[in-house]
C-alpha atoms as a PDB file:
ATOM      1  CA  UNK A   1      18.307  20.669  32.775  1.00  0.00           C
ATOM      2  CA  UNK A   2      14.870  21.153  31.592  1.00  0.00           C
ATOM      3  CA  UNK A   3      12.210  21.155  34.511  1.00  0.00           C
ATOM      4  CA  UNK A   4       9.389  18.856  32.930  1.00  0.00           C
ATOM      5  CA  UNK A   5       6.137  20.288  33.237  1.00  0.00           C
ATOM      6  CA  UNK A   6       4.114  18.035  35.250  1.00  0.00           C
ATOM      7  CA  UNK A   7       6.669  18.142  37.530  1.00  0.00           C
ATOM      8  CA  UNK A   8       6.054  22.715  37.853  1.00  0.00           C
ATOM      9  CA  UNK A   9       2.456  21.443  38.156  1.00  0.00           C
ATOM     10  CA  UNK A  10       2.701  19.406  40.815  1.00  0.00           C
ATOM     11  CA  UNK A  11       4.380  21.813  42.756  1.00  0.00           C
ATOM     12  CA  UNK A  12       2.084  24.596  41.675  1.00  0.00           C
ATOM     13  CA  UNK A  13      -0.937  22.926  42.222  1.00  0.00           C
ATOM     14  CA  UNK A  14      -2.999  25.400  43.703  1.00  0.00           C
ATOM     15  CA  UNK A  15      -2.843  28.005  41.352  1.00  0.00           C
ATOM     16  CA  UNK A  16      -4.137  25.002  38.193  1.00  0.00           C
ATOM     17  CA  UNK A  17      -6.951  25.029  41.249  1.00  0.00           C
ATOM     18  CA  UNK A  18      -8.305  28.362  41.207  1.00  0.00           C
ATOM     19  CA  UNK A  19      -7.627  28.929  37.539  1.00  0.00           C
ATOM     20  CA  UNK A  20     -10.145  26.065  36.865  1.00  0.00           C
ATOM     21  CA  UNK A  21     -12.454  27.851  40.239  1.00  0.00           C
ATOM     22  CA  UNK A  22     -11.963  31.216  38.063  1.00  0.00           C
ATOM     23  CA  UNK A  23     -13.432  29.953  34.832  1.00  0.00           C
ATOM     24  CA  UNK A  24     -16.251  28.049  36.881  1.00  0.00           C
ATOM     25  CA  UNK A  25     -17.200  31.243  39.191  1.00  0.00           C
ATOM     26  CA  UNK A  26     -17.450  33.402  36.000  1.00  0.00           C
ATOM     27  CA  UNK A  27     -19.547  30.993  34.351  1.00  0.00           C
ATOM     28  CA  UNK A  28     -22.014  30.971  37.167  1.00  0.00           C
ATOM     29  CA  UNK A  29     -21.788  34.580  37.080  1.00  0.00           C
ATOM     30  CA  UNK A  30     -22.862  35.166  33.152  1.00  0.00           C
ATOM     31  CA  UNK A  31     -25.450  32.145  33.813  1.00  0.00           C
ATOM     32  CA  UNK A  32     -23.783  29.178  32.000  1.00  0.00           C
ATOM     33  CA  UNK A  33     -24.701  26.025  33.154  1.00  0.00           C
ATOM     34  CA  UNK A  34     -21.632  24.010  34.059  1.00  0.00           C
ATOM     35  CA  UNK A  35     -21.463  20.674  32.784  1.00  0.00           C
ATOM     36  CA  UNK A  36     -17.906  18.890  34.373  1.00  0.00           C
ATOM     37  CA  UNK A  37     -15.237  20.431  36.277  1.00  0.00           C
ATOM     38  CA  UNK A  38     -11.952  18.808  36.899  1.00  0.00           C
ATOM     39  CA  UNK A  39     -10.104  21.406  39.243  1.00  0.00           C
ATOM     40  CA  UNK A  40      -6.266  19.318  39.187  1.00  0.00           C
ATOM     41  CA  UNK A  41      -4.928  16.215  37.404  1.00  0.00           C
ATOM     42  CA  UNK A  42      -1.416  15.292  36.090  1.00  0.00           C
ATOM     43  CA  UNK A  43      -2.400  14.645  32.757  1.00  0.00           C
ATOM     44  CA  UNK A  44      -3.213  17.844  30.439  1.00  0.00           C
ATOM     45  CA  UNK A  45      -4.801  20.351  30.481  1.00  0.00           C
ATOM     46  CA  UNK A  46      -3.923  20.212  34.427  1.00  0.00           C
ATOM     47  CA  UNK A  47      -7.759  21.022  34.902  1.00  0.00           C
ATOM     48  CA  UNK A  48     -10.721  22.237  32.851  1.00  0.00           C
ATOM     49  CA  UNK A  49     -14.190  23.383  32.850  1.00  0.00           C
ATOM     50  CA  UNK A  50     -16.835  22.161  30.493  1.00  0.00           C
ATOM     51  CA  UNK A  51     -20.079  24.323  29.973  1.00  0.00           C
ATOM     52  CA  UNK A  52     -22.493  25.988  27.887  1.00  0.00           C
ATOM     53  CA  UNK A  53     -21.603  27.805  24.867  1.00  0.00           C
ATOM     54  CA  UNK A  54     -22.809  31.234  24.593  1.00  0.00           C
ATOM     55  CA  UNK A  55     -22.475  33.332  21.689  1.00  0.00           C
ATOM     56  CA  UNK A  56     -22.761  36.864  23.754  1.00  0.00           C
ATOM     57  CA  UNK A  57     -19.270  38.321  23.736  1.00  0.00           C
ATOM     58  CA  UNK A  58     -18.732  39.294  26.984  1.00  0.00           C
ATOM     59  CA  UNK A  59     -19.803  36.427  28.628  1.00  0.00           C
ATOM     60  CA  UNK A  60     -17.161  34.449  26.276  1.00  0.00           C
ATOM     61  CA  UNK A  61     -14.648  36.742  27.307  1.00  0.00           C
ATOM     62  CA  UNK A  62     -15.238  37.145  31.358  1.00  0.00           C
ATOM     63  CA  UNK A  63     -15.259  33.509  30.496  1.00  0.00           C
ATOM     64  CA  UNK A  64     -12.200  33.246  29.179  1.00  0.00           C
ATOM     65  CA  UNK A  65     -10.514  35.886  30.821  1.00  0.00           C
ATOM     66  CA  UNK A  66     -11.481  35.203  34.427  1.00  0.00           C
ATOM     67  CA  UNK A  67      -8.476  33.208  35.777  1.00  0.00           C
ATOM     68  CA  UNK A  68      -6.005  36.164  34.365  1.00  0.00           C
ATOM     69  CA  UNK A  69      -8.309  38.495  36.450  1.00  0.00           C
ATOM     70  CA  UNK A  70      -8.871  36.241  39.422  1.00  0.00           C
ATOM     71  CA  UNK A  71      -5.426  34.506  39.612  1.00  0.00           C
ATOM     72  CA  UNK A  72      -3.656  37.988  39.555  1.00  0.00           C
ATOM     73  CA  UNK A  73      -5.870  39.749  41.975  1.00  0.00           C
ATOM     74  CA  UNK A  74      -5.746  36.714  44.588  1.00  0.00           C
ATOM     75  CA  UNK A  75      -1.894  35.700  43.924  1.00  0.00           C
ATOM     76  CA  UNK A  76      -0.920  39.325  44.792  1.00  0.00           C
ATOM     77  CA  UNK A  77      -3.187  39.670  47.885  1.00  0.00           C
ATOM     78  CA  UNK A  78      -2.391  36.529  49.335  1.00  0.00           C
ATOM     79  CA  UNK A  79       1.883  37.138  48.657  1.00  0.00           C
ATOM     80  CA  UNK A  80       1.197  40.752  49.979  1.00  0.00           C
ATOM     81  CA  UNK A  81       2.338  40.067  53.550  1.00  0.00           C
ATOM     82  CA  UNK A  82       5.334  37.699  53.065  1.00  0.00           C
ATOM     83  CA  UNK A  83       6.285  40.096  50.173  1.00  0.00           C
ATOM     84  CA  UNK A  84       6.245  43.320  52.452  1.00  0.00           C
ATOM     85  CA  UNK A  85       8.607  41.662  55.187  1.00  0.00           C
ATOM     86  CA  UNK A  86      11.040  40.678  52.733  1.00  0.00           C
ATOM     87  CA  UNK A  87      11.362  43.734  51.502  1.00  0.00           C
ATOM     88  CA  UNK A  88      11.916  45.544  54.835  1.00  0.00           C
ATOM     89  CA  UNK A  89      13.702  42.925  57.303  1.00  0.00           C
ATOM     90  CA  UNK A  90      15.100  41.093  53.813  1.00  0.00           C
ATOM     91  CA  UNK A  91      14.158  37.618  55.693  1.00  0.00           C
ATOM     92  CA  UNK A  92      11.383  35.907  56.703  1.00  0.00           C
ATOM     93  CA  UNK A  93      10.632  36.075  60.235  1.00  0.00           C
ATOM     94  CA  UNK A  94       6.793  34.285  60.427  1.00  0.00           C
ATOM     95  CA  UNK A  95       6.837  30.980  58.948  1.00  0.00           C
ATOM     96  CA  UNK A  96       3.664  31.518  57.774  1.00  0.00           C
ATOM     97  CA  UNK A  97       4.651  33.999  55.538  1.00  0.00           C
ATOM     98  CA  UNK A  98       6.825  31.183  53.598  1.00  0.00           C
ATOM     99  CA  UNK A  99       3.719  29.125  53.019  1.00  0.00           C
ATOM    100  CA  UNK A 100       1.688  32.497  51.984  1.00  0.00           C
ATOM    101  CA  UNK A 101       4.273  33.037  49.532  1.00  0.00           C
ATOM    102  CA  UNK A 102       4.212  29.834  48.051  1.00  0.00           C
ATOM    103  CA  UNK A 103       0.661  29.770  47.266  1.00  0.00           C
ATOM    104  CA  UNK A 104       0.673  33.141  46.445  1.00  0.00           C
ATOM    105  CA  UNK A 105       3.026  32.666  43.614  1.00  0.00           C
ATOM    106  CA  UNK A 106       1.662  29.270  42.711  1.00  0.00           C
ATOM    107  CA  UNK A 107      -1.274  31.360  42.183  1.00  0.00           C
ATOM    108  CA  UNK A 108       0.110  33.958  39.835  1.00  0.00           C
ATOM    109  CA  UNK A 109       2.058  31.737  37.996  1.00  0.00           C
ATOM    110  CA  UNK A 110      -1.254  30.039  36.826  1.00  0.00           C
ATOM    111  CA  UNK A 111      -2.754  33.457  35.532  1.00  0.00           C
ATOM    112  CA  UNK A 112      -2.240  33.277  32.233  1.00  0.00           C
ATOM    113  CA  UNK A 113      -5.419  31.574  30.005  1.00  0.00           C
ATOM    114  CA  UNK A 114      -4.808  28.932  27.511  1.00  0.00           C
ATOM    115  CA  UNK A 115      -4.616  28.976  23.780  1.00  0.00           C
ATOM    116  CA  UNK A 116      -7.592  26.887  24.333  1.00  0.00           C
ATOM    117  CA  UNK A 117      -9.277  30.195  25.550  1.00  0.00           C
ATOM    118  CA  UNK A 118      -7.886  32.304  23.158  1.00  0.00           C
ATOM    119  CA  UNK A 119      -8.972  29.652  20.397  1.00  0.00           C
ATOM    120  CA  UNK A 120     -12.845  29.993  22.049  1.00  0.00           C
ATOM    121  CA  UNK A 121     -12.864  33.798  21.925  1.00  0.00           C
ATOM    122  CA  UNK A 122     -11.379  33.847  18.289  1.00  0.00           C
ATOM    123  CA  UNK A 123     -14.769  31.730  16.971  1.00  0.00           C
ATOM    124  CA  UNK A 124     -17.518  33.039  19.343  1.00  0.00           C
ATOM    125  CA  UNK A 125     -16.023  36.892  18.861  1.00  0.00           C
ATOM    126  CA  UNK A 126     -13.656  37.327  16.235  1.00  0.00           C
ATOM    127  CA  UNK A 127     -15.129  35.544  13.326  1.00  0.00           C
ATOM    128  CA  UNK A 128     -18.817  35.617  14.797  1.00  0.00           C
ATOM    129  CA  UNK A 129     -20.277  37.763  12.219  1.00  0.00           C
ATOM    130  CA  UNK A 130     -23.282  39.071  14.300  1.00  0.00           C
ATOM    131  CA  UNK A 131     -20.526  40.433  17.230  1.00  0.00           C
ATOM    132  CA  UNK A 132     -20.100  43.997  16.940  1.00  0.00           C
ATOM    133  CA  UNK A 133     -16.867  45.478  15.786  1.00  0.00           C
ATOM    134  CA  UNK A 134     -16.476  47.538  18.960  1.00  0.00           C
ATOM    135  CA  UNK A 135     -16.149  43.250  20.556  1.00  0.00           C
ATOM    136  CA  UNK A 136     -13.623  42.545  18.128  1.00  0.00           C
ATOM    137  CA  UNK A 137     -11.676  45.213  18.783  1.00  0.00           C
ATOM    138  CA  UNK A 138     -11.511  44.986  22.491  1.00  0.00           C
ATOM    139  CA  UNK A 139     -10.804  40.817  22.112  1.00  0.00           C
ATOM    140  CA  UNK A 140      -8.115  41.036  19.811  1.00  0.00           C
ATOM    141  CA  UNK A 141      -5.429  42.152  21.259  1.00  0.00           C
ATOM    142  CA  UNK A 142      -6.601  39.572  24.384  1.00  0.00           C
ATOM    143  CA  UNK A 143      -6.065  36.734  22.250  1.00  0.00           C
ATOM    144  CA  UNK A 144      -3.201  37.880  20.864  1.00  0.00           C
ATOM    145  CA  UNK A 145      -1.737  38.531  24.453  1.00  0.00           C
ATOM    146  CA  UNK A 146      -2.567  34.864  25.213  1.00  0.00           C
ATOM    147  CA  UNK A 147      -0.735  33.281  22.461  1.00  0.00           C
ATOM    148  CA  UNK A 148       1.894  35.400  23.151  1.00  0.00           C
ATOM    149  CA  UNK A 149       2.115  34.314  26.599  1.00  0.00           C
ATOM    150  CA  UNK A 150       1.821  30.952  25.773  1.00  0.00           C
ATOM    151  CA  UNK A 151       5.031  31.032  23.977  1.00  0.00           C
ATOM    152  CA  UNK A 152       6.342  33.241  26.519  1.00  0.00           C
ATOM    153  CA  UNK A 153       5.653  30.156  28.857  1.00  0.00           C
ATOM    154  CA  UNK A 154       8.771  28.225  26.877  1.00  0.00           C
ATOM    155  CA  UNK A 155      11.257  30.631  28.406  1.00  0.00           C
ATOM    156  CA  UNK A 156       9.042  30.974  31.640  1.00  0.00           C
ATOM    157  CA  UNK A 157       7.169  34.477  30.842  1.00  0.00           C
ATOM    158  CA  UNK A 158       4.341  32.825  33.692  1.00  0.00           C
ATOM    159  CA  UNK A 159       7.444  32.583  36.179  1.00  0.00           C
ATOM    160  CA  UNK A 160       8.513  36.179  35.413  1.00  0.00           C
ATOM    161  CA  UNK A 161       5.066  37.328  35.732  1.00  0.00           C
ATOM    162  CA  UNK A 162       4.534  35.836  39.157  1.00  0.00           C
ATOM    163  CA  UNK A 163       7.695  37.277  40.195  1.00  0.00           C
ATOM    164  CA  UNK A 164       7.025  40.688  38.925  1.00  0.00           C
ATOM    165  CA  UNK A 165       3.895  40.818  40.765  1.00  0.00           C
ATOM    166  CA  UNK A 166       5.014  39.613  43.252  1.00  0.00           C
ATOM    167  CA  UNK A 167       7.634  42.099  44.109  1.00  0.00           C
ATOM    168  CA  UNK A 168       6.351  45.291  42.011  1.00  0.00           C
ATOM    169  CA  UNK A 169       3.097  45.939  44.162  1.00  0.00           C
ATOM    170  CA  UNK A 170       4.809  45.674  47.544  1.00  0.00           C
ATOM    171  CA  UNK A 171       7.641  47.513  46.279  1.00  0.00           C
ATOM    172  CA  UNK A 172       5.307  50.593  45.192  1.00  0.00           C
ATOM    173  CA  UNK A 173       3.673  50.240  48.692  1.00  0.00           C
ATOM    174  CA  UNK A 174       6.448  50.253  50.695  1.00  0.00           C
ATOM    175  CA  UNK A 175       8.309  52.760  48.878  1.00  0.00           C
ATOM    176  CA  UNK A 176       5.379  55.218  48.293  1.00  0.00           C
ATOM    177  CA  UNK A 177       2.905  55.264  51.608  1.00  0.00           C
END
């Protein structure tokens, strides 16, 4: 059975909400004026972000990039505690912690930006002929990491990302300190 996915979005809404925060906070941050933001609806995209173009490479990619930078940072911080007792009483003893890991990994699984980012970087860096080569060469292999995920998304590469994260940085932590 194939799990629709409005249906994953639904029950990962909050990580389709801080994506969408992501893009807006990095926006503010370069100094692009935002013009709409629409942080979660069932129809797709899930959310989105409407605002100035810019034409200065790394604006368009913290832009861009942002949610895989926010998304991972605050999916693994917030899964941190409920991923540490797992690992050393192999149950959940706080409640809390099952909530935590939820939105942690709700989080995570929403890390990944859209071919509709990689599609923005390709014109305003790739084939912008005043970006410098040194540009290209760092955004390249960015964009073709998101198309790769994107397809990766068919056989659930988001899911084993969250996972991995989930369960790799606790696992170095409790293991090594």
């Amino acid at each position: 059975m194939i799990i629709p996915g409005v249906l994953i979005s639904i029950i990962t809404f909050p990580g389709v909400i801080i994506h969408e925060l992501a893009h807006q906070l990095f926006c503010m941050l370069c100094g692009l004026e935002v013009f709409e933001v629409k942080y979660f609806q069932i129809n797709n995209p899930n959310g989105y972000v409407i605002h100035e173009s810019t034409d200065r490479p790394w604006k368009v990619f913290l832009t861009c990039m942002g949610p895989f930078f926010i998304n991972s940072l605050l999916g693994m911080v917030i899964l941190l505690p409920a991923s540490i007792e797992l690992m050393m009483f192999r149950e959940y003893h706080d409640p809390l912690n099952l909530v935590l890991g939820w939105l942690g990994f709700s989080i995570l699984m929403h890390a990944f930006p859209s071919r509709g980012d990689a599609k923005v970087m390709i014109e305003r860096i790739l084939k912008n002929p005043d970006v410098s080569l040194l540009w290209k060469v760092v955004a390249a292999p960015f964009v073709g990491l998101i198309y790769l995920c994107s397809i990766g998304s068919i056989f659930w590469l988001d899911l084993v990302y969250a996972a991995v994260l989930a369960m790799l940085i606790p696992w170095l932590l409790v293991h090594f300190f």
